[in-house]
Protein backbone atom coordinates (compact mmCIF):
# COMPACT_ATOMS: atom_id res chain seq x y z
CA UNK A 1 0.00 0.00 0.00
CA UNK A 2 3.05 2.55 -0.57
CA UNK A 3 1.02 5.22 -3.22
CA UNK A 4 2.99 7.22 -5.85
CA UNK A 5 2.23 11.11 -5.08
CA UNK A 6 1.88 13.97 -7.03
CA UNK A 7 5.34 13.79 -7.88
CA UNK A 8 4.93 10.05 -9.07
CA UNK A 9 7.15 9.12 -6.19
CA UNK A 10 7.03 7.20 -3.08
CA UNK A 11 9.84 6.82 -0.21
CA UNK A 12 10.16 4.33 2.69
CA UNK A 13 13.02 4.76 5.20
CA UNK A 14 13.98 2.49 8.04
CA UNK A 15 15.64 -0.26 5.85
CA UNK A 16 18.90 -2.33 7.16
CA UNK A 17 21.34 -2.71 4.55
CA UNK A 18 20.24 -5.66 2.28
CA UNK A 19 18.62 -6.69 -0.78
CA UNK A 20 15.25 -5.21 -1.34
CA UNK A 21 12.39 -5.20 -4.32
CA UNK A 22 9.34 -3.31 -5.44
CA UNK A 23 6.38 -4.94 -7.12
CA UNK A 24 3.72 -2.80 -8.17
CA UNK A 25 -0.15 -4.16 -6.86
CA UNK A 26 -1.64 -1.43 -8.71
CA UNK A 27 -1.34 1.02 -11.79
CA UNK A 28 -3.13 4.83 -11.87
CA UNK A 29 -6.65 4.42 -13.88
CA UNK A 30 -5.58 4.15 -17.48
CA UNK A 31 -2.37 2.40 -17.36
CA UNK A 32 -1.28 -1.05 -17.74
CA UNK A 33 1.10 -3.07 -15.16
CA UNK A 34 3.61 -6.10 -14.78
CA UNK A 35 2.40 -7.53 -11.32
CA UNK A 36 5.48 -10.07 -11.72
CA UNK A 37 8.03 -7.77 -12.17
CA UNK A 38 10.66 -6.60 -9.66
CA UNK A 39 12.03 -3.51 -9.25
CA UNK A 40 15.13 -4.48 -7.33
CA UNK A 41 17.90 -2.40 -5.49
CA UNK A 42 20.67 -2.93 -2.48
CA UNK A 43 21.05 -0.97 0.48
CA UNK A 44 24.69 -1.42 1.62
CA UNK A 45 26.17 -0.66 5.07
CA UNK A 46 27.88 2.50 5.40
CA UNK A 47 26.55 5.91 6.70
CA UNK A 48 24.64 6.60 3.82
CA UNK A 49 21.89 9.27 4.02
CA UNK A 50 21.40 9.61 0.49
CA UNK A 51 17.96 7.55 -0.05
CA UNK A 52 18.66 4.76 -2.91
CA UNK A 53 16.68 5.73 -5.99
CA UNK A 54 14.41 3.33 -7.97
CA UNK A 55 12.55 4.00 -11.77
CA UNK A 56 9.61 2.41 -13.23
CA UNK A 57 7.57 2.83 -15.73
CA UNK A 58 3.43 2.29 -16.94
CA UNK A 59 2.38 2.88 -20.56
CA UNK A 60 -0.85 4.14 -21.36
CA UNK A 61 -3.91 1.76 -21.89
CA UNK A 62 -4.90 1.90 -25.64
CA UNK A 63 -8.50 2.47 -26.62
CA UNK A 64 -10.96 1.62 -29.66
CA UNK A 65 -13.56 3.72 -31.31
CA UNK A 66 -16.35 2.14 -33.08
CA UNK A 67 -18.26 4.26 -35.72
CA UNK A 68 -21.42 2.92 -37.34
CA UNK A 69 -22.87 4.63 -40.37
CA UNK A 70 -26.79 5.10 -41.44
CA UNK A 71 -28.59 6.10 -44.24
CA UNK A 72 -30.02 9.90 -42.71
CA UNK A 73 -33.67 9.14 -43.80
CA UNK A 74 -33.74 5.33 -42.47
CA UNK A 75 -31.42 4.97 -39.12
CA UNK A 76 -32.23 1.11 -39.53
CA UNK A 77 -30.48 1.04 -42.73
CA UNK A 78 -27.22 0.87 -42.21
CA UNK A 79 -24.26 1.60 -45.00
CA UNK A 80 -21.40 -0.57 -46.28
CA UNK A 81 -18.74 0.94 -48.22
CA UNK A 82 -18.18 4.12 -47.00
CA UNK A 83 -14.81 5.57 -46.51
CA UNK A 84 -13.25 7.36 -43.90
CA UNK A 85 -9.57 8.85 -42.33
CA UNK A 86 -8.52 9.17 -38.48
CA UNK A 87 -6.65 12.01 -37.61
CA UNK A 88 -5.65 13.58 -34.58
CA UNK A 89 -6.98 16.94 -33.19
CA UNK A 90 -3.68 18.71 -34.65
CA UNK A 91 -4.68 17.03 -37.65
CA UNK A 92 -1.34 14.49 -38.13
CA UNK A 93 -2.86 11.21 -40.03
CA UNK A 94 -3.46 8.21 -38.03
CA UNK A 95 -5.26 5.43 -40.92
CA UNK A 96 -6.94 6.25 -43.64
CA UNK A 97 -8.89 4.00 -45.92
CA UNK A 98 -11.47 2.87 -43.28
CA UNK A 99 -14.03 1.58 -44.69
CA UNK A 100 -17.63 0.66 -43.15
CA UNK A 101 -18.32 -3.36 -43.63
CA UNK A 102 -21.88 -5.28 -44.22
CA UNK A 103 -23.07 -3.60 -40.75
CA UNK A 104 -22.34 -0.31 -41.41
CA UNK A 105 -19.81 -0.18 -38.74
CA UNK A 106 -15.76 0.11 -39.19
CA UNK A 107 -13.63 0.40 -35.91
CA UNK A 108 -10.13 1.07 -35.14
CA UNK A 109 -7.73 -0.22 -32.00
CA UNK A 110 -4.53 1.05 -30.11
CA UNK A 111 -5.70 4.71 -29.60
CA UNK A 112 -4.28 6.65 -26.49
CA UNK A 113 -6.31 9.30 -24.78
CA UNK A 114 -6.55 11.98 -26.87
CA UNK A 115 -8.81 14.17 -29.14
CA UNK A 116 -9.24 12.73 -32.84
CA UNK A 117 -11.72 13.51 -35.84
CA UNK A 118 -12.69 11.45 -38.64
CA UNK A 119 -13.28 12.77 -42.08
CA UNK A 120 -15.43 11.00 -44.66
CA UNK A 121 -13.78 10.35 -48.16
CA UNK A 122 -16.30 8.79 -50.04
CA UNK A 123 -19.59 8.02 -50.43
CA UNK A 124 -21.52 4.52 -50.72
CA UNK A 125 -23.08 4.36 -54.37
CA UNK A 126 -26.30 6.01 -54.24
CA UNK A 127 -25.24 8.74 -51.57
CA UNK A 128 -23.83 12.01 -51.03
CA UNK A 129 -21.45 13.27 -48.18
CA UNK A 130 -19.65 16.38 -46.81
CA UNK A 131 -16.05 16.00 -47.31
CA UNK A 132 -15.32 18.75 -44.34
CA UNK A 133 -17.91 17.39 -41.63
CA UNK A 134 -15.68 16.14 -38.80
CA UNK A 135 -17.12 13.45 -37.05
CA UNK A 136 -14.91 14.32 -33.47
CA UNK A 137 -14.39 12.29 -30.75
CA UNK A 138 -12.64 12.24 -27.18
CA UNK A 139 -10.24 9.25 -25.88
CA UNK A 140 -10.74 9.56 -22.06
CA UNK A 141 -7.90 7.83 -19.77
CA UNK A 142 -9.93 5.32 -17.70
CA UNK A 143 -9.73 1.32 -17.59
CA UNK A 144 -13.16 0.56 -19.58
CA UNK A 145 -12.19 -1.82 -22.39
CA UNK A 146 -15.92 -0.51 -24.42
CA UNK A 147 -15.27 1.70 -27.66
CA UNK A 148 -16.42 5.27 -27.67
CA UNK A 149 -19.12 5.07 -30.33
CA UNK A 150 -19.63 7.28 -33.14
CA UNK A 151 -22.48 7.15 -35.39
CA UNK A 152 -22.28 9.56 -39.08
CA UNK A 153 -25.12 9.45 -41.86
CA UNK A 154 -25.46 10.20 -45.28
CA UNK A 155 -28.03 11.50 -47.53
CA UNK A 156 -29.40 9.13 -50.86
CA UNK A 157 -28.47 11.37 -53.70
CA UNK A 158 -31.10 13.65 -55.20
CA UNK A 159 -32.36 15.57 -58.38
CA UNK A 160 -34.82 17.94 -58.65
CA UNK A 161 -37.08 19.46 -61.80
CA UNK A 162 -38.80 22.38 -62.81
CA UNK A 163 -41.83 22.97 -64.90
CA UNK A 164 -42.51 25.91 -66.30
CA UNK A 165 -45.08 28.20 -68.51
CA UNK A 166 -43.07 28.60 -72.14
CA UNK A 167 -44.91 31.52 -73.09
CA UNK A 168 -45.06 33.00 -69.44
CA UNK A 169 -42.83 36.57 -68.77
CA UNK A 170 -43.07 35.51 -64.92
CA UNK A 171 -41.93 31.81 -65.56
CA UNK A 172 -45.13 30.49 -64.35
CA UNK A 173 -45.30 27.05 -61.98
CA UNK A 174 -46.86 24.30 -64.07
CA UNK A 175 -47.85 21.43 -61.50
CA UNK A 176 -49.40 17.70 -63.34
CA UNK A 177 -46.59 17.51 -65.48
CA UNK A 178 -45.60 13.54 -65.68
CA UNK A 179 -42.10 12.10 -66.12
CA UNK A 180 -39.79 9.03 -65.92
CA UNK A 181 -36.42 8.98 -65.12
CA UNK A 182 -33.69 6.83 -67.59
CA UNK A 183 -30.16 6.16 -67.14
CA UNK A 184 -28.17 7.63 -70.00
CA UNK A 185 -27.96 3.42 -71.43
CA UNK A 186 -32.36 3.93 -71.30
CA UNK A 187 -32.59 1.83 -68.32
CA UNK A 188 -35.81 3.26 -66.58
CA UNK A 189 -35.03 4.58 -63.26
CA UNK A 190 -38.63 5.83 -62.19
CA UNK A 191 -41.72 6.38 -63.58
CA UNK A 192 -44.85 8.80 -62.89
CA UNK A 193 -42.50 11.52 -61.38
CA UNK A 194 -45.38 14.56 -61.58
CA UNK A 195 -44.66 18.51 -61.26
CA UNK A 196 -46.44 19.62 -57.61
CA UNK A 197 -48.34 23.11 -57.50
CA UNK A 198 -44.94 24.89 -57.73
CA UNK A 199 -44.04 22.83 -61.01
CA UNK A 200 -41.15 20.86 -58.98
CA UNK A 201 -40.51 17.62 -58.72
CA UNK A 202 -37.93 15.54 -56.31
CA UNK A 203 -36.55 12.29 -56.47
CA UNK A 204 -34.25 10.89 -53.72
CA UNK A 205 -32.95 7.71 -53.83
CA UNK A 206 -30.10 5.46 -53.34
CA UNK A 207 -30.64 3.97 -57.36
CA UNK A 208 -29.09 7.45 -58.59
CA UNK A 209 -25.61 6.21 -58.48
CA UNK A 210 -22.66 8.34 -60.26
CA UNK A 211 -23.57 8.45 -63.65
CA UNK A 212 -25.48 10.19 -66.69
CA UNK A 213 -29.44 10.15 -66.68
CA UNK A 214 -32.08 12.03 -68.30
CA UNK A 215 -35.94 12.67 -67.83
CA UNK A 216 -38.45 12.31 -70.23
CA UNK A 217 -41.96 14.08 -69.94
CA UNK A 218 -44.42 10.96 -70.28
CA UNK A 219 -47.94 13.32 -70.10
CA UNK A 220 -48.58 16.73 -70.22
CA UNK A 221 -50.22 18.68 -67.64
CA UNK A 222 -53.51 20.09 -68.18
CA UNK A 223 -53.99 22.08 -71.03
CA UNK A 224 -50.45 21.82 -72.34
């Protein structure tokens, strides 16, 4: 029960000359410790009233950090294939090329307390990210062996169309305007897309991959 202080030291006097060893029953919280190793030294006769002095040494415990990525709109989906890079707060490169598996989850081992980010480098097919969006998280010294958790989503990608009045000055909405949507090879993406009261029409969804598309108006609105 002889406790390191402030200093990291301890001192015990009273000791006849001899052969004498340490063993440490205990690290501080976060560290890791040899309970079978001896930290051995000699105190020889002789008026000595210099105290005898002894190192040692405890690493940090290392940490994990599991991250777990969803698609924005459905947090039960979860997203394979996206890729991400661990840096440090001062922004030095720990791994990059992380990349989420069949879960949706990609983790990472051997991190000391600390502050570290994650940046996302690309997408799954089908969705969009933000290249600067840290996803920042905080290694805490303590002796739990769970990973801090991180969760990130992404958005399905998107396109949007407008309808308008040809022979309007003021551009005027047209809403009941019917389309499909083709990939640029005339696969059909989606059909009966139709223009709302403000002549726009949205379709999100994970089947607009990277590519070339086009729309094609299927029935006028009425009176057009």
């Amino acid at each position: 029960n002889l406790t390191t202080n402030t200093n990291g030291q301890i001192s015990y006097d009273g000791l006849k000359p001899g052969d004498y060893y340490f063993v440490e029953t205990s690290a501080p919280a976060g560290y890791t410790f040899d309970s079978t190793k001896q930290y051995a030294f000699t105190i020889v006769l002789g008026d000595q009233t210099t105290p005898i002095t002894v190192s040692s040494q405890n690493a940090e415990k290392t940490h994990s950090v599991l991250l777990t990525k969803t698609d924005s709109s459905d947090a039960a989906k979860t997203l394979s294939g996206a890729t991400f890079s661990l840096y440090k707060k001062d922004g030095s490169l720990v791994k990059d090329k992380l990349t989420t598996d069949a879960k949706g989850q990609l983790s990472y081992d051997g991190l000391k307390p600390g502050d570290y980010y994650f940046l996302e480098t690309s997408a799954p097919a089908g969705y969009n990210f933000d290249s600067t969006k840290q996803y920042a998280f905080t290694i805490d010294i303590s002796d739990s062996t769970d990973p801090v958790k991180l969760s990130a989503t992404n958005n399905e990608n998107s396109v949007s169309l407008t309808k308008t009045d040809s022979d309007s000055s003021t551009s005027s909405p047209v809403a009941g305007a019917v389309y499909s949507i083709y990939t640029k090879a005339g696969t059909l993406v989606k059909a009966d897309l139709t223009t709302d009261a403000k002549g726009q029409l949205t379709y999100t969804s994970a089947d607009l991959i990277s590519g070339d598309y086009y729309f094609v108006e299927t029935q006028a609105a009425n009176g057009y």
